[in-house]
C-alpha atoms as a PDB file:
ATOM      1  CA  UNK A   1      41.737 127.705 120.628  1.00  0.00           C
ATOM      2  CA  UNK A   2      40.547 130.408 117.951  1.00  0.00           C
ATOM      3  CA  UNK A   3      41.530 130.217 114.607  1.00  0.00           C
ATOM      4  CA  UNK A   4      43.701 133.139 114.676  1.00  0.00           C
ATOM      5  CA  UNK A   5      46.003 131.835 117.613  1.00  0.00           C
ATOM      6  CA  UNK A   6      46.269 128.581 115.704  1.00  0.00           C
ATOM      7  CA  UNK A   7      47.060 129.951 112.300  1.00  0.00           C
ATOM      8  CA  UNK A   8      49.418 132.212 114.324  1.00  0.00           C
ATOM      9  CA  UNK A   9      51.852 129.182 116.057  1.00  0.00           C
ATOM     10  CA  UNK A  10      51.304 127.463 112.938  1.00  0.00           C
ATOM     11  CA  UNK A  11      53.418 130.495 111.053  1.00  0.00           C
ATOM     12  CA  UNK A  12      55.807 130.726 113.863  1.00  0.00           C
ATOM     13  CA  UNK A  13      56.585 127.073 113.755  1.00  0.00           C
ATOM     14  CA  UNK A  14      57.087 127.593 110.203  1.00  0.00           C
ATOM     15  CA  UNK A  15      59.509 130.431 110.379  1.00  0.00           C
ATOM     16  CA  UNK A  16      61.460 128.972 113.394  1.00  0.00           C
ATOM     17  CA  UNK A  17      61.927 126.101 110.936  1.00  0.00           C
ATOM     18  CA  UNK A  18      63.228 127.881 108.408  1.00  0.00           C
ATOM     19  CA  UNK A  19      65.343 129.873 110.526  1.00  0.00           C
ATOM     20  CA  UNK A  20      67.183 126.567 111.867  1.00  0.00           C
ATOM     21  CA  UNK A  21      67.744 125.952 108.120  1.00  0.00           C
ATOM     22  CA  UNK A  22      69.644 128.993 107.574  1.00  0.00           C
ATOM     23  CA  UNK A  23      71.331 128.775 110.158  1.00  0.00           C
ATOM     24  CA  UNK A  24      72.596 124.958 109.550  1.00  0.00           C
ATOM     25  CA  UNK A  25      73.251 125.688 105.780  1.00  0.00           C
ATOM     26  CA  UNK A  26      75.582 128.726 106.714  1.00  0.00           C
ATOM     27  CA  UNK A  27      77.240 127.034 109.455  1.00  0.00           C
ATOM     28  CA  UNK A  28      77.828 124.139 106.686  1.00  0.00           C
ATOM     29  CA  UNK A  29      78.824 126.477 104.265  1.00  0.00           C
ATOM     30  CA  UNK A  30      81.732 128.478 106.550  1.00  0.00           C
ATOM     31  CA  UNK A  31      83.081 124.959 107.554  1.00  0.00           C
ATOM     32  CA  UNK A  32      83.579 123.759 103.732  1.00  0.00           C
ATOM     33  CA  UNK A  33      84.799 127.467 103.000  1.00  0.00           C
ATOM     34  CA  UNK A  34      87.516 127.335 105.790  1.00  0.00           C
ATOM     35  CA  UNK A  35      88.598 123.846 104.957  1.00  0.00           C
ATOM     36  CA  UNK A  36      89.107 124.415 101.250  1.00  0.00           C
ATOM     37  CA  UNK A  37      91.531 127.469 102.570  1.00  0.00           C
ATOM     38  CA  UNK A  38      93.786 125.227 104.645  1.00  0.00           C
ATOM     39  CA  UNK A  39      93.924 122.789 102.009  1.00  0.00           C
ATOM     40  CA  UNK A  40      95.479 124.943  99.676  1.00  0.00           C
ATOM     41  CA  UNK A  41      97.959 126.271 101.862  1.00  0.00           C
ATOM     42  CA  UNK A  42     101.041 124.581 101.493  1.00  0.00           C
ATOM     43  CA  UNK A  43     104.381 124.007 103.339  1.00  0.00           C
ATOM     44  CA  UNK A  44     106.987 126.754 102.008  1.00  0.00           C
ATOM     45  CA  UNK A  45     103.669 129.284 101.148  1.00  0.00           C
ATOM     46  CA  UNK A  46     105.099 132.906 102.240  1.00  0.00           C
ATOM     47  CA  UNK A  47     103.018 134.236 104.632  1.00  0.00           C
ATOM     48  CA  UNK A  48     101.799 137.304 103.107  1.00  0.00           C
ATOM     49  CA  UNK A  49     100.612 134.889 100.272  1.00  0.00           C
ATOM     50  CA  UNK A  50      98.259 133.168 102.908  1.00  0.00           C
ATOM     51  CA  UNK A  51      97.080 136.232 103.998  1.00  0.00           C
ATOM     52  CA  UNK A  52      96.195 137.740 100.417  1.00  0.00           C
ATOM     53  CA  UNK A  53      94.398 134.158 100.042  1.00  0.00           C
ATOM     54  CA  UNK A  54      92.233 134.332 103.351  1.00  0.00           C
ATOM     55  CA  UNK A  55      91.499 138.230 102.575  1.00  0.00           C
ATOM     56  CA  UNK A  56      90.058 137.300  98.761  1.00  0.00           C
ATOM     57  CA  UNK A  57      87.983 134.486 100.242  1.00  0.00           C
ATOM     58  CA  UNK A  58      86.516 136.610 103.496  1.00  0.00           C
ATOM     59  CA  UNK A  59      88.287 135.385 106.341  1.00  0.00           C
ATOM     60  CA  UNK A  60      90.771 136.828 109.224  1.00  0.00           C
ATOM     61  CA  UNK A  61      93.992 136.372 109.067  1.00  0.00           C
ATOM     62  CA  UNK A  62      94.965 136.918 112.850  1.00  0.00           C
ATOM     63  CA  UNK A  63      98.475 135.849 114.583  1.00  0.00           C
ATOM     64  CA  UNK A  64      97.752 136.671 118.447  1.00  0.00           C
ATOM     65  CA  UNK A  65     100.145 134.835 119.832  1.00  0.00           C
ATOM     66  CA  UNK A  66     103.755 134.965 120.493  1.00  0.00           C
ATOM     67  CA  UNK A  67     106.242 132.801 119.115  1.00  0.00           C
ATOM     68  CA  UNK A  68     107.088 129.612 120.875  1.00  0.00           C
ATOM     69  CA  UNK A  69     110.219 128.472 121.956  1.00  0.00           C
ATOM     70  CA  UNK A  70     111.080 127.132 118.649  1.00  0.00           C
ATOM     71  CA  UNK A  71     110.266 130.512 116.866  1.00  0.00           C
ATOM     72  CA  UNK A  72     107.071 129.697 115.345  1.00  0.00           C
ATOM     73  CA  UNK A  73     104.227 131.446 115.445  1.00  0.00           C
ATOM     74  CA  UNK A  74     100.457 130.200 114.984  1.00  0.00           C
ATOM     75  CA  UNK A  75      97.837 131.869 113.215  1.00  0.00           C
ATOM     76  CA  UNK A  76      94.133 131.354 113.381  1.00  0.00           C
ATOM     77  CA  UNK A  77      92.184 131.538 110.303  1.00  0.00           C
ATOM     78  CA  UNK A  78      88.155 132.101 110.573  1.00  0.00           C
ATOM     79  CA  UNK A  79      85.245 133.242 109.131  1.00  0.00           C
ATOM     80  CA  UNK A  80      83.145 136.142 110.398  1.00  0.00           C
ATOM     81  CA  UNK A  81      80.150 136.111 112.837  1.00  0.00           C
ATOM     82  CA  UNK A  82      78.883 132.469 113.539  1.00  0.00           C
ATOM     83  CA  UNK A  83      81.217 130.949 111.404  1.00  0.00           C
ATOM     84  CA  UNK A  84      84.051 131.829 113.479  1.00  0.00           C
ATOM     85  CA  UNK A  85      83.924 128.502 115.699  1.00  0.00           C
ATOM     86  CA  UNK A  86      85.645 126.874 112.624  1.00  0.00           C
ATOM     87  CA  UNK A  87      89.383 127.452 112.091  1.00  0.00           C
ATOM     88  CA  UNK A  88      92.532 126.492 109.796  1.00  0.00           C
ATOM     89  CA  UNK A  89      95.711 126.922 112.516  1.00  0.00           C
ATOM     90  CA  UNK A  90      98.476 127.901 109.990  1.00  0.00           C
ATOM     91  CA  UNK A  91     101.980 127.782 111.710  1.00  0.00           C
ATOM     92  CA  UNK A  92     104.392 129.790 110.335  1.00  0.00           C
ATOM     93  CA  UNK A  93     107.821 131.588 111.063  1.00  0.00           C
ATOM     94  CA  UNK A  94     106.898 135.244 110.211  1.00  0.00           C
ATOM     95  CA  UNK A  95     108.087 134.692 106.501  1.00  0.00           C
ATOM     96  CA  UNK A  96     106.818 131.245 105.510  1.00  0.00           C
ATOM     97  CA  UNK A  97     104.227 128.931 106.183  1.00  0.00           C
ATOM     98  CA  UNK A  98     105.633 125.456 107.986  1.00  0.00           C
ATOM     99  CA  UNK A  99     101.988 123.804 108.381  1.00  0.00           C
ATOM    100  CA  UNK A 100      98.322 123.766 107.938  1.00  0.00           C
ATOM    101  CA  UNK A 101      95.673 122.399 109.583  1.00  0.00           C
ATOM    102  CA  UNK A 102      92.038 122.406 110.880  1.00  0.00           C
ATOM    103  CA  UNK A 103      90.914 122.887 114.334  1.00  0.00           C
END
């Protein structure tokens, strides 16, 4: 091989290494941002409190579901982008919050 095809795989290996890094420190990052959300939500918390919370940190609020039998409803809290395969479920009954927890 000529130097310049070596020097070139040499840089790519370099910058898909660095690339992977990025990746794993942001997917890291989201995780320990969405789990410090649902541990602050407590039972009681009105839901429009929750939702202030997840909007000053960056994350979606979103309640797609219909209510269950029992009347509660279950929201999904994520990130954006990649970091959406992390959630807080916060259960609620469209004025207060009856549990948290990480899915």
């Amino acid at each position: 091989m000529n130097r310049v095809l070596k020097k070139t795989l040499v840089y790519l290996g370099i910058a898909a290494v660095l690339i992977t890094a990025c990746f794993i420190f942001y997917m890291v990052d989201a995780r320990k941002e969405i789990q410090e959300y649902c541990s602050q939500i407590t039972e009681g918390m009105s839901v429009e409190d929750a939702k202030k919370m997840a909007g000053k940190q960056y994350l979606q609020f979103a309640s797609p579901a219909p209510a269950n039998a029992d009347g509660v409803f279950t929201a999904h809290v994520r990130g954006f982008g990649y970091s959406a395969i992390y959630h807080c479920e916060v259960d609620h009954d469209g004025r207060s919050v009856i549990k948290a927890r990480m899915r």
